[in-house]
Protein backbone atom coordinates (compact mmCIF):
# COMPACT_ATOMS: atom_id res chain seq x y z
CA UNK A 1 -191.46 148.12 82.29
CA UNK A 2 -191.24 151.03 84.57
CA UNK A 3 -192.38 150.82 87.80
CA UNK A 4 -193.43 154.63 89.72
CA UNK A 5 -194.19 154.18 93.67
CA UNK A 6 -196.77 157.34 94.26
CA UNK A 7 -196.62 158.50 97.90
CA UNK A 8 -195.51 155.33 99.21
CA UNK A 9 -198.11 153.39 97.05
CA UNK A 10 -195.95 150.64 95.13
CA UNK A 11 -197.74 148.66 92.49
CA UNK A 12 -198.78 144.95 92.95
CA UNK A 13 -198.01 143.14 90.17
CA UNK A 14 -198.21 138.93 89.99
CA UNK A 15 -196.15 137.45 87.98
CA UNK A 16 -196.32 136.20 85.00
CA UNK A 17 -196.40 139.99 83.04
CA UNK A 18 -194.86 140.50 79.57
CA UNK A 19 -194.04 144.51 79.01
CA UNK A 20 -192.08 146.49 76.88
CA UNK A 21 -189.11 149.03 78.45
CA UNK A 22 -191.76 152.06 77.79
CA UNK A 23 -194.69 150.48 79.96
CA UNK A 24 -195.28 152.23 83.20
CA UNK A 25 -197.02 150.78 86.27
CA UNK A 26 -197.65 153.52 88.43
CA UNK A 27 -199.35 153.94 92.16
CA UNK A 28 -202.05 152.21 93.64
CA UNK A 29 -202.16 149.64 90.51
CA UNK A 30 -202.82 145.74 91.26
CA UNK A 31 -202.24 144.16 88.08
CA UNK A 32 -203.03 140.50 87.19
CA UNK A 33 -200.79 137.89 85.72
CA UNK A 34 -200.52 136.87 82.41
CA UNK A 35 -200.71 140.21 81.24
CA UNK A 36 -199.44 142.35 78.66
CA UNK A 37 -198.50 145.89 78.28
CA UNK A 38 -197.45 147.01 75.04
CA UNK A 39 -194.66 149.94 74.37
CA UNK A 40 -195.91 153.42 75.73
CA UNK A 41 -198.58 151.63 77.79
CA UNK A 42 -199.72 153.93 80.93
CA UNK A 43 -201.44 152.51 84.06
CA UNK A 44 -201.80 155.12 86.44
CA UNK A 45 -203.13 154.96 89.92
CA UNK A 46 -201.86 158.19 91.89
CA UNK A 47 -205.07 159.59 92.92
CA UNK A 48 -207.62 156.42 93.40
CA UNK A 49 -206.32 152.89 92.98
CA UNK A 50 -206.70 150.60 89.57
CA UNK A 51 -207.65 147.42 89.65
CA UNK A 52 -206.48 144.95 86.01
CA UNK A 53 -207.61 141.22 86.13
CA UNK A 54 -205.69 138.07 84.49
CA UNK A 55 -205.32 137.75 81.06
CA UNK A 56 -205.27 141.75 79.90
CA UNK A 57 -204.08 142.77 76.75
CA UNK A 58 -202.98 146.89 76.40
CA UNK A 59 -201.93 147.49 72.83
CA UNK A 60 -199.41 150.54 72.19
CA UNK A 61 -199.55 153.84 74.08
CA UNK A 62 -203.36 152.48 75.68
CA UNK A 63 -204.11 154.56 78.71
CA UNK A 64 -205.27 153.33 82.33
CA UNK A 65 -206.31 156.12 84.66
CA UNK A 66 -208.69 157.60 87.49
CA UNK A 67 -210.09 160.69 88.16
CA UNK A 68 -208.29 162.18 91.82
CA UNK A 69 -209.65 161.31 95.03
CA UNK A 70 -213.59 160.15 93.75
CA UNK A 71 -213.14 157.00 90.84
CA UNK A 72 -210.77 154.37 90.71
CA UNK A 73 -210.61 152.12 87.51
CA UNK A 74 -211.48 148.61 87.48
CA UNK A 75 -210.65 146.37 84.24
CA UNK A 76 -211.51 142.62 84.38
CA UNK A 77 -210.20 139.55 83.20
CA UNK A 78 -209.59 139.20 79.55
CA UNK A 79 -210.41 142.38 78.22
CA UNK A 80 -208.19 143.38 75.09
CA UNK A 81 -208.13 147.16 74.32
CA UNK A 82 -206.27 148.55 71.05
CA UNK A 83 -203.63 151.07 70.10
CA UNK A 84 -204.13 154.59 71.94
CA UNK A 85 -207.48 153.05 73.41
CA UNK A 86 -208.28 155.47 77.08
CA UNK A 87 -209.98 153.88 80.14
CA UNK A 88 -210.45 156.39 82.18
CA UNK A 89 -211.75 156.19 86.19
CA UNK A 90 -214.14 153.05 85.33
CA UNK A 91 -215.72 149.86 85.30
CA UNK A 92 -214.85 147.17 82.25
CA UNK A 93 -216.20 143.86 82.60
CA UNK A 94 -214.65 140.48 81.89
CA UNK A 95 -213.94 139.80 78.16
CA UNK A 96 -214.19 143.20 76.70
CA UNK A 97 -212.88 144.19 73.56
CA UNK A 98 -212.00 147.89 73.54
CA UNK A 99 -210.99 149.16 69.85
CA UNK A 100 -208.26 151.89 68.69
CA UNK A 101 -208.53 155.46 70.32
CA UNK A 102 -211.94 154.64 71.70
CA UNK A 103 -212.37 156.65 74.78
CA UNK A 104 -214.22 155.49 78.40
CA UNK A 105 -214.99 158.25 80.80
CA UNK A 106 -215.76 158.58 84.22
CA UNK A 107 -217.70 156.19 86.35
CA UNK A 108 -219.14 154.60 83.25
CA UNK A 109 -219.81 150.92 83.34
CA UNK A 110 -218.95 148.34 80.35
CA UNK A 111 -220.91 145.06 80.70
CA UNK A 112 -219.20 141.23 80.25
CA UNK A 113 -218.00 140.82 76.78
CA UNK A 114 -218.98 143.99 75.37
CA UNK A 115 -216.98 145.57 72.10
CA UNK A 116 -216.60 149.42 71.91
CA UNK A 117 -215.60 150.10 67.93
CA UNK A 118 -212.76 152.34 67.01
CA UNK A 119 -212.63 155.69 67.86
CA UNK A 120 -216.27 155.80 70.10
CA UNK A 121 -217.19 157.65 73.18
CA UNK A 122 -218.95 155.61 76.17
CA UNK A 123 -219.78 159.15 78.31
CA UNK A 124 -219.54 159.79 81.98
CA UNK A 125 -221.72 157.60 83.64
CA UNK A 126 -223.04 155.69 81.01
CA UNK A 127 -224.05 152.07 81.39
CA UNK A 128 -223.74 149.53 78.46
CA UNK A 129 -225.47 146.09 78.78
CA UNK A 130 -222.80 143.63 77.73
CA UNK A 131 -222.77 141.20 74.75
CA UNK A 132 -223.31 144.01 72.05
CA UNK A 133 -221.40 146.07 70.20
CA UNK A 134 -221.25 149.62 70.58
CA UNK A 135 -220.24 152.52 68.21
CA UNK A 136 -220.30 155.93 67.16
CA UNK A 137 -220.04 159.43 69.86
CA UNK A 138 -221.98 158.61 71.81
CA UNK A 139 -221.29 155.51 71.71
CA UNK A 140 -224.86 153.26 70.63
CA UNK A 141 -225.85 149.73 70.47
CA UNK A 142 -225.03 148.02 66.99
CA UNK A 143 -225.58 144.60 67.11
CA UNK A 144 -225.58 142.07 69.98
CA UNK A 145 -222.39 139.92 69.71
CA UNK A 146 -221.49 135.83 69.74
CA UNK A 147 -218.65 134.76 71.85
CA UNK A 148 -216.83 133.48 68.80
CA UNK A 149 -217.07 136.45 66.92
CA UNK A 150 -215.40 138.26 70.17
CA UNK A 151 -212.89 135.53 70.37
CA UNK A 152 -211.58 136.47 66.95
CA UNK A 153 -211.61 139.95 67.52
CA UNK A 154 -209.59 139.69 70.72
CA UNK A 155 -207.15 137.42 68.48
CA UNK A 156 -207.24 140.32 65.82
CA UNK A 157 -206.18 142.83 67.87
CA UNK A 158 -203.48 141.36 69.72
CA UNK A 159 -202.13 139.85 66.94
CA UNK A 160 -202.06 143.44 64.90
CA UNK A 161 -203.52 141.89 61.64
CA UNK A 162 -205.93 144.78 60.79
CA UNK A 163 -209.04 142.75 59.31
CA UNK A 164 -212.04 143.56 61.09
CA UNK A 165 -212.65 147.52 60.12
CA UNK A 166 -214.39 148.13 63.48
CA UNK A 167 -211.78 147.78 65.69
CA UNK A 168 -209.42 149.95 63.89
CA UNK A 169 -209.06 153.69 63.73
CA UNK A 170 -210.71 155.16 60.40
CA UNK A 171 -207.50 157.40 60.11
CA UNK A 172 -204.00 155.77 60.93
CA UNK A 173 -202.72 156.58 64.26
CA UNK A 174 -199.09 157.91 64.53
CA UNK A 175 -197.31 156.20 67.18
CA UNK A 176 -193.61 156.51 66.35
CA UNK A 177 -191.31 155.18 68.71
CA UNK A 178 -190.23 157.53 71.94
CA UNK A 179 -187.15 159.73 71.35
CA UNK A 180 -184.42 159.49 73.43
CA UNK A 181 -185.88 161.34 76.17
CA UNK A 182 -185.65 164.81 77.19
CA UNK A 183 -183.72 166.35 74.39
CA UNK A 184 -184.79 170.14 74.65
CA UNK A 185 -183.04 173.12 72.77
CA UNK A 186 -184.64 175.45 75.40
CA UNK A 187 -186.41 174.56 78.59
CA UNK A 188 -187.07 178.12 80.17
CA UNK A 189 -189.41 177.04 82.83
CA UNK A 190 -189.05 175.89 86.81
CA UNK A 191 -190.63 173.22 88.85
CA UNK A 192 -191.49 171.35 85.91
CA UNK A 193 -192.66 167.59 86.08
CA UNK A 194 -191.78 165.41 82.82
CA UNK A 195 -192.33 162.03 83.03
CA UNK A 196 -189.80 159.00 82.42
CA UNK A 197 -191.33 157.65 79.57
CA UNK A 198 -192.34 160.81 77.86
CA UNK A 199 -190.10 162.15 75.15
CA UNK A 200 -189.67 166.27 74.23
CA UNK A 201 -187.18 167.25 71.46
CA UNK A 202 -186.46 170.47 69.95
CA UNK A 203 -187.19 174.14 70.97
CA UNK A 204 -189.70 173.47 73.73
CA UNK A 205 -190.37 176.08 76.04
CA UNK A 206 -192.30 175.09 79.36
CA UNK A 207 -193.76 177.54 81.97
CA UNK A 208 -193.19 177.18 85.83
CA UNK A 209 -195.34 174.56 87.24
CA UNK A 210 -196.17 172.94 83.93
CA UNK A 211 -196.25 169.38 83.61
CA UNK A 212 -195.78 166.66 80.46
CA UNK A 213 -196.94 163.04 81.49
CA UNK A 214 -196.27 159.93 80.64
CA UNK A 215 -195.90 158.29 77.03
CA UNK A 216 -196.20 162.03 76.03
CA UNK A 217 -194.37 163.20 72.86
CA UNK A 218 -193.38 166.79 72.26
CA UNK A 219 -191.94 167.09 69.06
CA UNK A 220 -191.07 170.56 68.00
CA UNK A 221 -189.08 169.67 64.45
CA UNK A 222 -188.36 172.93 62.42
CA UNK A 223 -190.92 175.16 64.94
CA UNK A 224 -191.45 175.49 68.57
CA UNK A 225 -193.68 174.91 70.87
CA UNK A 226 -194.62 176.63 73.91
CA UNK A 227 -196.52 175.48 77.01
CA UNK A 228 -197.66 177.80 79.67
CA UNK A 229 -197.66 178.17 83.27
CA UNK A 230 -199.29 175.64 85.18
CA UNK A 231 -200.50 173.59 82.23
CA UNK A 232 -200.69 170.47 81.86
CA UNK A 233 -200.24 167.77 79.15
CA UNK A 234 -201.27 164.57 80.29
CA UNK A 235 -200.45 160.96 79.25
CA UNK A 236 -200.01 159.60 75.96
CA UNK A 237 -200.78 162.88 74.07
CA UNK A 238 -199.17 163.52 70.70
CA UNK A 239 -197.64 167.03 69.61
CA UNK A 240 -195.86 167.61 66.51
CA UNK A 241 -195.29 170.84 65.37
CA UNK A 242 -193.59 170.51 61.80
CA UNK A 243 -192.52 173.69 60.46
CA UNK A 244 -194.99 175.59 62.46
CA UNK A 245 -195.35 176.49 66.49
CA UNK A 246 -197.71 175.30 68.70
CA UNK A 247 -198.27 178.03 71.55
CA UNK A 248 -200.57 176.61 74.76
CA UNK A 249 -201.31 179.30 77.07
CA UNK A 250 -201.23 179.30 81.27
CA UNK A 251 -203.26 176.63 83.12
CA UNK A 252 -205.00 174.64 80.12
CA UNK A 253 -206.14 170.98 80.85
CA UNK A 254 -204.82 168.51 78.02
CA UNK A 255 -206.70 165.41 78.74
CA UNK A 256 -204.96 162.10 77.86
CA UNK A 257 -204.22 160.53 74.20
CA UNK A 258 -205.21 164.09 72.81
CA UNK A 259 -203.49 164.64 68.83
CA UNK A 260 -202.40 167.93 68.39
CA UNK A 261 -200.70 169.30 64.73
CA UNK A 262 -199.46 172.92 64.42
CA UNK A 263 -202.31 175.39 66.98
CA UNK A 264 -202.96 177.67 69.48
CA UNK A 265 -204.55 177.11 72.51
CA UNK A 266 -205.10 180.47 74.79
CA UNK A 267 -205.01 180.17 78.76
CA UNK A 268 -207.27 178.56 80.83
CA UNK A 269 -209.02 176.22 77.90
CA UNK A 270 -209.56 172.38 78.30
CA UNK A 271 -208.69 169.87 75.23
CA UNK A 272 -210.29 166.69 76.15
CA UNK A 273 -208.83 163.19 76.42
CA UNK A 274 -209.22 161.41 73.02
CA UNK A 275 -209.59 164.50 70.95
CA UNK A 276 -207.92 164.87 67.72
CA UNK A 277 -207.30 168.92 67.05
CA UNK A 278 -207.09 169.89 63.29
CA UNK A 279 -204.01 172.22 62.12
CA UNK A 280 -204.76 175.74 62.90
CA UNK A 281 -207.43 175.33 64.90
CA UNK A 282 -207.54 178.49 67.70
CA UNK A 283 -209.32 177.65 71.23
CA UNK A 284 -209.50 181.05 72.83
CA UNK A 285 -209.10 181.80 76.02
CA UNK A 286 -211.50 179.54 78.56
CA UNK A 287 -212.64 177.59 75.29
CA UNK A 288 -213.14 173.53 75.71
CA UNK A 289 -212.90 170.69 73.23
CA UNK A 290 -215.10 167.75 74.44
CA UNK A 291 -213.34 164.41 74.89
CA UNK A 292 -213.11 162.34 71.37
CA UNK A 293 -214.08 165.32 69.54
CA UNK A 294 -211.94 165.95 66.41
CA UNK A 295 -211.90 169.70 65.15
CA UNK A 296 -211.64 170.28 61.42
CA UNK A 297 -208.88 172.81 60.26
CA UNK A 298 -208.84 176.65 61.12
CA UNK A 299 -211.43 175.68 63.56
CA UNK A 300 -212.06 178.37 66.05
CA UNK A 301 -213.29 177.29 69.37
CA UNK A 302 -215.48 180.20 71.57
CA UNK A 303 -214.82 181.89 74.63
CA UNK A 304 -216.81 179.88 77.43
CA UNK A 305 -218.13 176.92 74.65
CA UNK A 306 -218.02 173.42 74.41
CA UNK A 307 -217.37 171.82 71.03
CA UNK A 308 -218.10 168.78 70.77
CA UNK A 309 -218.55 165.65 68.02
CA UNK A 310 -216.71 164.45 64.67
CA UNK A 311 -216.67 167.27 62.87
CA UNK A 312 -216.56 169.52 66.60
CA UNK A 313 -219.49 171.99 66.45
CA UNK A 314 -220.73 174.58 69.08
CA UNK A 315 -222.41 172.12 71.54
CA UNK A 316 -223.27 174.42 75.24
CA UNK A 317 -222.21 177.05 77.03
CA UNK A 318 -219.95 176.42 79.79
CA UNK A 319 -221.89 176.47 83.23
CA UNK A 320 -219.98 177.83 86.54
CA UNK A 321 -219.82 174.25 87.90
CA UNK A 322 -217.46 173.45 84.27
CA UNK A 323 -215.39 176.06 85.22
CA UNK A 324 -214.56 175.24 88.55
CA UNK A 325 -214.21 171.61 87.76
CA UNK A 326 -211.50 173.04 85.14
CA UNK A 327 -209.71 175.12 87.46
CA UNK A 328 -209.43 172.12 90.26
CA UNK A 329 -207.96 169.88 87.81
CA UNK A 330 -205.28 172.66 87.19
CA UNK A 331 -204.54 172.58 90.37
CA UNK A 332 -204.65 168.62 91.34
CA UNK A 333 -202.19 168.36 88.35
CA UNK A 334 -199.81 170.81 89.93
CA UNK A 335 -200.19 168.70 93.04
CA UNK A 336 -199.17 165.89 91.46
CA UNK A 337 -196.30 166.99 89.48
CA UNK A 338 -194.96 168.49 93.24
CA UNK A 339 -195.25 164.67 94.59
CA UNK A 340 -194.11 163.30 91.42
CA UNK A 341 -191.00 165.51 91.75
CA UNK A 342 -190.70 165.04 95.93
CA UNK A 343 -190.77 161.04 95.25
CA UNK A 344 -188.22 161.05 93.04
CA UNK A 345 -185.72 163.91 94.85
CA UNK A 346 -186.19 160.99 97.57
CA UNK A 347 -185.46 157.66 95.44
CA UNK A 348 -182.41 159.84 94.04
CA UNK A 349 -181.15 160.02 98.24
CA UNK A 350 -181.73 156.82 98.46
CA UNK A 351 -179.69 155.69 95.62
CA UNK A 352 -176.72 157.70 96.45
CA UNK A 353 -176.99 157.40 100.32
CA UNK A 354 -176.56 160.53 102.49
């Protein structure tokens, strides 16, 4: 695996830990023994600390993160989570099963043994009683849960043998294995921040102060695509462009594990984590996709609107307090990428002495 010190914050990690070359362990992590971390696998602590227990399983490209300076992450012992799953800046319990692309949000709290089915929500905040199993966006109770039904679904998924439908995604998930790296036919832009494990190829044009995190893949194929200044395209988020260009304005958000075909995203709109954005589908300028929403083609997202669900539909208005939120993460994310770029400028000196 690959292990990223963040402002003099090393990870702790006790030994015994199986990982592929594409895991990253980043920050203030403290991961537990007898753990796994599959290829693409992203635990990142920069701005608040993680915390993984013994005995945790993190299926391809799965996403560990926190939200800067006001939620760590906490994941207990035990807890399994599937392909492109996204904890994000909360509290698991012990024993959890977490199923493919579901997506955890801020400061919500998952109780002992609790499964979260394929592809569900569990909002900001939200507290779920443990022992049940929850699906659907929002995710809802189902049915409470025996402890040796949960045993075989933890076997299920980190064994890969697709037989219980509810843990896996209703539409497969594309995970092809990284490129070779940075491979760009033109890279026009300046203080950029790309990750170690994340992967661009073909005609990829980045603005100054844009960033592309980890287990990120940018593939541009026959067409191009274009990512404006200051934006930011966070980890484990999937671009392929085909034949087609995707263009991404100035100083959009794009959340983590986000799915993104042939589009055009206009300046200062948010895609949220865990979203899956049809082809063709336009978000104009200060437009937001809510996290695990999934627009249908030649969708058309509003000026100062949230969309939101499977199919996205007009959900709210934006309030002021949105929009500032929005335009501090723009900014935190430029932050980072300048002490992403400062740390390694200074492992570089240190490699080849003064």
């Amino acid at each position: 695996m690959i292990i990223v010190a963040y402002l003099h914050h090393t990870p702790r990690i006790t030994e015994p830990v199986s990982a592929h070359p594409t895991a990253a362990v980043i920050g203030r992590t403290e991961l537990g023994g007898h753990c796994h971390l599959g290829p693409l696998v992203t635990i990142r602590a920069d701005g608040e600390h993680i915390r993984v227990g013994r005995d945790c399983w993190f299926s391809q490209a799965s996403t560990v993160h926190i939200a800067d300076g006001t939620s760590p992450a906490r994941v207990g012992n035990h807890v399994t989570t599937g392909r492109y799953a996204l904890v994000h800046a909360c509290t698991v319990e012990d024993d959890c099963v977490i199923g493919e692309g579901a997506v955890l949000m801020d400061e919500a709290h998952v109780g002992a043994g609790a499964v979260i089915a394929a592809e569900s929500v569990v909002p900001p905040g939200k507290k779920l009683p443990g022992g049940w199993l929850y699906a659907g966006v929002p995710a809802q109770p189902v049915q409470q849960i025996n402890e040796a039904t949960r045993a075989r679904w933890h076997e299920e998924l980190r064994a890969g043998e697709y037989k219980t439908p509810v843990l896996w995604a209703a539409v497969p998930i594309t995970l092809e294995a990284m490129n070779s790296g940075v491979g760009v036919d033109a890279f026009q832009g300046s203080n950029n921040y790309v990750a170690p494990t994340a992967s661009l190829a073909g005609r990829i044009d980045l603005g100054p102060d844009a960033s592309v995190w980890f287990g990120s893949i940018l593939q541009a194929d026959e067409g191009m695509i274009e990512v404006g200044e200051g934006t930011n395209i966070q980890d484990n988020s999937r671009l392929y462009a085909g034949e087609e260009h995707i263009r991404i304005g100035a100083r959009v958000t794009m959340g983590h594990n986000v799915r993104m075909p042939a589009c055009t995203v206009e300046d200062g709109a948010i895609i949220g984590m865990g979203s899956v954005i049809g082809k063709g589908t336009v978000v104009r300028a200060g437009g937001c996709v809510a996290a695990g929403a999934v627009t249908e083609p030649g969708t058309v997202v509003e000026p100062g609107w949230i969309w939101s669900g499977r199919p996205a539909r007009r959900f709210r208005e934006l309030s002021q307090k949105n929009l500032e939120q929005f335009q501090l993460g723009v900014r935190v994310y430029i932050e980072y990428a300048k002490n992403y770029l400062r740390g390694a400028d200074e492992a570089a000196l240190r490699e080849t002495g003064p």
